[in-house]
N, C-alpha and C. Protein backbone atom coordinates (compact mmCIF):
# COMPACT_ATOMS: atom_id res chain seq x y z
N UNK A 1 77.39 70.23 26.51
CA UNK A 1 77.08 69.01 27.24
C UNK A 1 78.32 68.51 27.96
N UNK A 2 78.37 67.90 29.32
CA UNK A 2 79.12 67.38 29.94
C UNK A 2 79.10 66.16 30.13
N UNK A 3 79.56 64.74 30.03
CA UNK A 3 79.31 63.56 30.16
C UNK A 3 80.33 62.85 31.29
N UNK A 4 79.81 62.23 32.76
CA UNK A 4 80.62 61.69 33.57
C UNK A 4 80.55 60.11 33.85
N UNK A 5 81.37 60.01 33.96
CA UNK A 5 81.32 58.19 34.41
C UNK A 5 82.32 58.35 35.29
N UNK A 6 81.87 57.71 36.09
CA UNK A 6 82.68 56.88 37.41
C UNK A 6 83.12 55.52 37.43
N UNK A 7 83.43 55.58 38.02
CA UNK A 7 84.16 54.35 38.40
C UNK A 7 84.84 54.17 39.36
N UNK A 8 85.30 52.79 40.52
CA UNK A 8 86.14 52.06 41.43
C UNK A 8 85.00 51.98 42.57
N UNK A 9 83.65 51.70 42.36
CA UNK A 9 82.96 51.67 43.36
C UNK A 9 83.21 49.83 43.62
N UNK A 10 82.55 49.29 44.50
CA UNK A 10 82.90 47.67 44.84
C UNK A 10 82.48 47.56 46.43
N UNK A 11 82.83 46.10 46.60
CA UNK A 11 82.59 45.68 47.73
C UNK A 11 84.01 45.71 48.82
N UNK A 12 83.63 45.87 49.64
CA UNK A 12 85.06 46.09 50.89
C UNK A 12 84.27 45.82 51.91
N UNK A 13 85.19 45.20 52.93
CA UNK A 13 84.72 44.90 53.93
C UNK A 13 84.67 46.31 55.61
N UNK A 14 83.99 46.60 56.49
CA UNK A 14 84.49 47.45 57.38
C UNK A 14 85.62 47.75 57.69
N UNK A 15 85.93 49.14 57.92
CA UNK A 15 87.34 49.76 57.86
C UNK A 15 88.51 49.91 56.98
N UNK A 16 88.03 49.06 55.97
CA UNK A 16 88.54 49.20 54.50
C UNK A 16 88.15 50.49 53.74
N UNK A 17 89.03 50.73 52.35
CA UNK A 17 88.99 52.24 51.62
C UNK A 17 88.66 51.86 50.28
N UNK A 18 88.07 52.32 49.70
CA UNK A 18 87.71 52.60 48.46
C UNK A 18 88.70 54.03 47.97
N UNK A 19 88.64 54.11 46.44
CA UNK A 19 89.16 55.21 45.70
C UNK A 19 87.97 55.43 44.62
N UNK A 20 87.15 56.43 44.82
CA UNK A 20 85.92 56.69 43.36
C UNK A 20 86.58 57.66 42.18
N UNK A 21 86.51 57.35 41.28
CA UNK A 21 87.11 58.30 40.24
C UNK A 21 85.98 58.38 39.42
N UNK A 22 86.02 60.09 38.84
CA UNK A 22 85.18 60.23 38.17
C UNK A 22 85.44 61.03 36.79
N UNK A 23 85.25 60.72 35.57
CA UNK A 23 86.45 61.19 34.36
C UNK A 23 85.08 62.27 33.71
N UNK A 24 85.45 63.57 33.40
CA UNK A 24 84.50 64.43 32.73
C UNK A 24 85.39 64.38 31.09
N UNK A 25 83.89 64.94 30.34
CA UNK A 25 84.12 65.26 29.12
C UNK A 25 83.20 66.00 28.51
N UNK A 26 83.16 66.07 27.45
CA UNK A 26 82.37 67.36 26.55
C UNK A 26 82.93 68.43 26.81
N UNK A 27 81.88 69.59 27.39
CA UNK A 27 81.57 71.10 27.62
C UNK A 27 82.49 71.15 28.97
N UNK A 28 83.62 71.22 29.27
CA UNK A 28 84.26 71.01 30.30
C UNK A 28 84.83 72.03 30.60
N UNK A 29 85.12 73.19 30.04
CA UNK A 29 86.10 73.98 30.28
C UNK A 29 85.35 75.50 31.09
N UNK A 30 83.90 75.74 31.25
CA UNK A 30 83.17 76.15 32.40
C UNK A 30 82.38 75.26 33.30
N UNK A 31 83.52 74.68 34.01
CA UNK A 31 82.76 73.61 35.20
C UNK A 31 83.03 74.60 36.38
N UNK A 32 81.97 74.67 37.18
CA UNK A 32 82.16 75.91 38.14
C UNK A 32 82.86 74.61 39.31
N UNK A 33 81.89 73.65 39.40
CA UNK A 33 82.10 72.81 40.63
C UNK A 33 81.85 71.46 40.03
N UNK A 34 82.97 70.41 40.59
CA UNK A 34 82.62 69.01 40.48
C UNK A 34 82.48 68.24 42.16
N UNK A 35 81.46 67.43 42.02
CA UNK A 35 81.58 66.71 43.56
C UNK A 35 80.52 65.47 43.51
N UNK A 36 80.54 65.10 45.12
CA UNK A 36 79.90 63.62 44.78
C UNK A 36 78.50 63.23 45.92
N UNK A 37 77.59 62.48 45.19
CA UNK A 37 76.64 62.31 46.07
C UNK A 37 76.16 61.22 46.36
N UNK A 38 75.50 60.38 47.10
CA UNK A 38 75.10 59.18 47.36
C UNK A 38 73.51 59.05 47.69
N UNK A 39 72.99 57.70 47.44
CA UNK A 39 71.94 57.68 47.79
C UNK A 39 71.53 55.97 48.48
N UNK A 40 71.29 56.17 49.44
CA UNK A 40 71.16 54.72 49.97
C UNK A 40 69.77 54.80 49.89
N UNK A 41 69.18 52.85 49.95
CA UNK A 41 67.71 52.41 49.54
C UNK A 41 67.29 53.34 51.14
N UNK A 42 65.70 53.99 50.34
CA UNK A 42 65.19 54.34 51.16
C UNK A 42 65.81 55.60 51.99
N UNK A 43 66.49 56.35 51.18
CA UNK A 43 66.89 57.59 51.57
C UNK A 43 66.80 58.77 50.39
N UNK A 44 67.06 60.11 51.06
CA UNK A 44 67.05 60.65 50.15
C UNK A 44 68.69 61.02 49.68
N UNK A 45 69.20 61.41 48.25
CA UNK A 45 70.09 61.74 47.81
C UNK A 45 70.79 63.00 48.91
N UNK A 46 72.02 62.39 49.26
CA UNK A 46 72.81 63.06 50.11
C UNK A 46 74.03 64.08 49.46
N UNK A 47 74.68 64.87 50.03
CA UNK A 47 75.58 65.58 49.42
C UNK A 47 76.90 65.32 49.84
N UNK A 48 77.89 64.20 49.04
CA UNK A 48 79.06 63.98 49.83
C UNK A 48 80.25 64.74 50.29
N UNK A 49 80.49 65.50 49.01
CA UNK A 49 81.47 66.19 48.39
C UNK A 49 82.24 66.98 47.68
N UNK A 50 82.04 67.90 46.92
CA UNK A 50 82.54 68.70 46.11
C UNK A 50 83.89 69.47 46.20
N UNK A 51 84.00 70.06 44.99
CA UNK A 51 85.57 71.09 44.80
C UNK A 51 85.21 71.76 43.65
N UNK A 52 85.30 73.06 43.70
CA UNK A 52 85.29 73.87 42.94
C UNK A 52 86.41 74.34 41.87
N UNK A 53 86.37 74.17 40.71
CA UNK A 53 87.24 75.05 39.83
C UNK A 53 88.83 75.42 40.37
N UNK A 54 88.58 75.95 41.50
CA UNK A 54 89.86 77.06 41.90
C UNK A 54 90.34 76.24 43.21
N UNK A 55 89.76 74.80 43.48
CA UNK A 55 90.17 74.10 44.28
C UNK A 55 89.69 74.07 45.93
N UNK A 56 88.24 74.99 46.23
CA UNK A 56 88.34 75.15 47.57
C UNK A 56 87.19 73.63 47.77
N UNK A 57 87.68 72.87 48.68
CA UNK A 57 86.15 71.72 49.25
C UNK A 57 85.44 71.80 50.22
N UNK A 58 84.72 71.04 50.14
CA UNK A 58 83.89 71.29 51.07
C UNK A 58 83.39 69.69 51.58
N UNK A 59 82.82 69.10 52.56
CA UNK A 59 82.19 67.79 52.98
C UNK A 59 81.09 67.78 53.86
N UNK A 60 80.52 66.52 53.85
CA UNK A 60 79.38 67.13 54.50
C UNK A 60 79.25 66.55 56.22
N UNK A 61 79.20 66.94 57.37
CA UNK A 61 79.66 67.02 58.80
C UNK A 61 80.23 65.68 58.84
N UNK A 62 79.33 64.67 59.04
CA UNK A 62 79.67 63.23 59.34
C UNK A 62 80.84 62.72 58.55
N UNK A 63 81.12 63.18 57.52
CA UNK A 63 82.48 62.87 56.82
C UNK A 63 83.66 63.15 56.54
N UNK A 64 83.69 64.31 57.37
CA UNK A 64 84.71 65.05 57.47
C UNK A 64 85.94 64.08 58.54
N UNK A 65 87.48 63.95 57.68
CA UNK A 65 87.97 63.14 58.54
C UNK A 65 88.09 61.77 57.98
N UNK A 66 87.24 61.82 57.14
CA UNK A 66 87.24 60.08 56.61
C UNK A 66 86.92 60.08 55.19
N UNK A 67 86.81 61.09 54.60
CA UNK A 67 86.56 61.23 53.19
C UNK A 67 87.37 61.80 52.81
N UNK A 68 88.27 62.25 51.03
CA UNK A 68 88.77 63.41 50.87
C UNK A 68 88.46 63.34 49.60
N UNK A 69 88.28 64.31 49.12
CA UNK A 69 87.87 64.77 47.43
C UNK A 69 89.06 65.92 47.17
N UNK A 70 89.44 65.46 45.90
CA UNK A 70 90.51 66.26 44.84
C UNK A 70 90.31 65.68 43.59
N UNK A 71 91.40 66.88 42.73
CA UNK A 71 90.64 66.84 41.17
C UNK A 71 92.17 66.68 40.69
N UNK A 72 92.29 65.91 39.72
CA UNK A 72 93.42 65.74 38.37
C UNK A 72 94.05 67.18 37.96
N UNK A 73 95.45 67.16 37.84
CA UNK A 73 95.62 68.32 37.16
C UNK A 73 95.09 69.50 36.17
N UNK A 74 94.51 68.19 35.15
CA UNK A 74 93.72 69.20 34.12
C UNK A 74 91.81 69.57 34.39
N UNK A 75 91.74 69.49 35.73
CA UNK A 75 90.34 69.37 36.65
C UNK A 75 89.65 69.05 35.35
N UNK A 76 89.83 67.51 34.56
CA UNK A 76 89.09 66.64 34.28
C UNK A 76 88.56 65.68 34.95
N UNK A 77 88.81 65.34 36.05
CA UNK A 77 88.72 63.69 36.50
C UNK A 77 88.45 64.72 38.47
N UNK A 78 87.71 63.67 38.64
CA UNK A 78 87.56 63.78 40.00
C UNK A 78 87.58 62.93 41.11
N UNK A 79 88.44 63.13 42.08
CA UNK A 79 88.26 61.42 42.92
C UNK A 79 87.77 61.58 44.16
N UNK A 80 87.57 60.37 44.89
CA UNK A 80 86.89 60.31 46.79
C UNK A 80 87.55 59.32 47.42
N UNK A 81 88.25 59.86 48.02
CA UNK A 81 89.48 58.96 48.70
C UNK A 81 88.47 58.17 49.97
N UNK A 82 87.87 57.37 50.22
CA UNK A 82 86.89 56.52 50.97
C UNK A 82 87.52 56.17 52.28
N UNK A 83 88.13 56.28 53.27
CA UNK A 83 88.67 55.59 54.15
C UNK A 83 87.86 55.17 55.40
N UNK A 84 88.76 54.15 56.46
CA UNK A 84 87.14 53.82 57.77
C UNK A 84 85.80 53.59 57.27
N UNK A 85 86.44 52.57 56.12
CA UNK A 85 84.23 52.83 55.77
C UNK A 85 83.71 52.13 56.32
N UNK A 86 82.42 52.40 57.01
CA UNK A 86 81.73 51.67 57.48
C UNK A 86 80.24 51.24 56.91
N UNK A 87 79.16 50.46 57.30
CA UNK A 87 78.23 49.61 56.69
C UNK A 87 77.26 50.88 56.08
N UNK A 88 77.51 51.91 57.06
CA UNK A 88 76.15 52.80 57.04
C UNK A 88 76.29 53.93 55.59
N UNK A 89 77.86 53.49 54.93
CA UNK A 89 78.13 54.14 53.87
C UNK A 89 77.84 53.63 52.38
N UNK A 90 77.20 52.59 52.53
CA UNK A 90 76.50 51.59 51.63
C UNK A 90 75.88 52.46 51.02
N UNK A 91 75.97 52.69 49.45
CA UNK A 91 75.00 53.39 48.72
C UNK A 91 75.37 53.51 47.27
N UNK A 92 74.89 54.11 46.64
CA UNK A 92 74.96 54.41 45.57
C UNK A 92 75.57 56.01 45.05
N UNK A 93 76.51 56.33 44.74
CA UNK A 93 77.64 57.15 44.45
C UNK A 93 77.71 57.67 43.05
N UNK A 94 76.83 59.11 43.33
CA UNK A 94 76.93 60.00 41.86
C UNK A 94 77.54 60.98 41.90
N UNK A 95 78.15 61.09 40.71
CA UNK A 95 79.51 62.06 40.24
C UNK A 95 78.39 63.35 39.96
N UNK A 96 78.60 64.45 39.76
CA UNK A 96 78.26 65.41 39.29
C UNK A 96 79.07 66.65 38.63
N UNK A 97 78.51 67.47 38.07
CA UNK A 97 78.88 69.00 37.40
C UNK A 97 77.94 69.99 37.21
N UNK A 98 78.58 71.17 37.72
CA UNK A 98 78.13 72.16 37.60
C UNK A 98 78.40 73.15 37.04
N UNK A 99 78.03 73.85 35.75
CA UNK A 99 78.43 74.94 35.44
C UNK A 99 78.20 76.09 35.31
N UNK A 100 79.08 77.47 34.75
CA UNK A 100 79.02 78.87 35.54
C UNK A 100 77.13 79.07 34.80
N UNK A 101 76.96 78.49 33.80
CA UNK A 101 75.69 78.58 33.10
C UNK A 101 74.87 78.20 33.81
N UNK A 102 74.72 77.31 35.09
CA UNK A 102 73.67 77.29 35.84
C UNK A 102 73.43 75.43 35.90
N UNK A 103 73.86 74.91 34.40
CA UNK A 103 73.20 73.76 34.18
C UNK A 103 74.02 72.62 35.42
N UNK A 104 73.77 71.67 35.44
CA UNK A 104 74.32 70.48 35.92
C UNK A 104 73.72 69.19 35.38
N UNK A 105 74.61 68.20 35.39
CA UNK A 105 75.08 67.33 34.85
C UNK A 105 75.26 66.00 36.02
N UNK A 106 75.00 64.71 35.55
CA UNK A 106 75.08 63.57 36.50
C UNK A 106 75.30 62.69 35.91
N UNK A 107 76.28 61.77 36.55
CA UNK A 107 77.15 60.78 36.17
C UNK A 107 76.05 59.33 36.53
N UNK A 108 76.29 58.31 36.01
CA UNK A 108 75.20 56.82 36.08
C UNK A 108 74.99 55.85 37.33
N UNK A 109 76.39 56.83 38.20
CA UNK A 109 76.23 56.24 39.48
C UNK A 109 76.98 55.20 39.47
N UNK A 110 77.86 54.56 40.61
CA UNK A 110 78.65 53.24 41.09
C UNK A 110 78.52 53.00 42.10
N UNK A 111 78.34 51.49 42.46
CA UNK A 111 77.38 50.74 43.93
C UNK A 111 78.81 50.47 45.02
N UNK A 112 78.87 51.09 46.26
CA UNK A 112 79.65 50.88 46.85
C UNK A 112 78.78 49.90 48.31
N UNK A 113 79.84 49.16 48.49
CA UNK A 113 78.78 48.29 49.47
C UNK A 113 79.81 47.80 50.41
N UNK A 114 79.44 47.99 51.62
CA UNK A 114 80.59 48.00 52.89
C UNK A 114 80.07 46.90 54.19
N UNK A 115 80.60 46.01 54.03
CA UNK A 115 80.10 44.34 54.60
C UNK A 115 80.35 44.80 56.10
N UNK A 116 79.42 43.78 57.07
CA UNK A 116 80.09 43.86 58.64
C UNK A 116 81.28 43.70 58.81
């Protein structure tokens, strides 16, 4: 079992940055991939972010440039460097894991909310 919580989601105003951190535990030591997803009201769950194990990332078009995801030395902890945020990034922000076993794992989510 893998267990994630996040945390540093909040309110900021436009063009302001957030930092999301996300701390793993349990079954940790075959995590193929950790990364991050969002879901705003009335959408479907989006794919923000990820990094794999061996460090390669990936983002998804529109964020490229204004997002960055990296992992803690002991690729326990995972973060999303938030920058230029704007209103339309309002959502709800889940951590995830994946491992070489197939399973995955989801964190409780943190409300990021980005004012005019």
């Amino acid at each position: 079992q893998v267990q994630l919580v996040e945390s540093g989601g909040g309110l900021v105003q436009a063009g302001g940055s957030l930092r999301l951190s996300c701390a793993a535990s349990g079954s940790i030591s075959s995590i193929k991939a950790m990364g991050w997803y969002r879901q705003a009201p009335g959408k479907q769950r989006e794919l923000v972010s990820r990094i794999t194990s061996g460090g390669t990332t990936t983002y998804a078009d529109s964020l490229k440039g204004r997002f960055t995801i990296s992992s803690g030395n002991a690729k326990t902890t995972v973060y999303l460097q938030m920058n230029s945020l704007k209103p339309e990034d309002t959502a709800v922000y889940y951590c995830y894991a994946v491992r070489f076993v197939g399973d995955a794992f989801w964190g409780q989510g943190t409300q990021v909310t980005v004012s005019s």
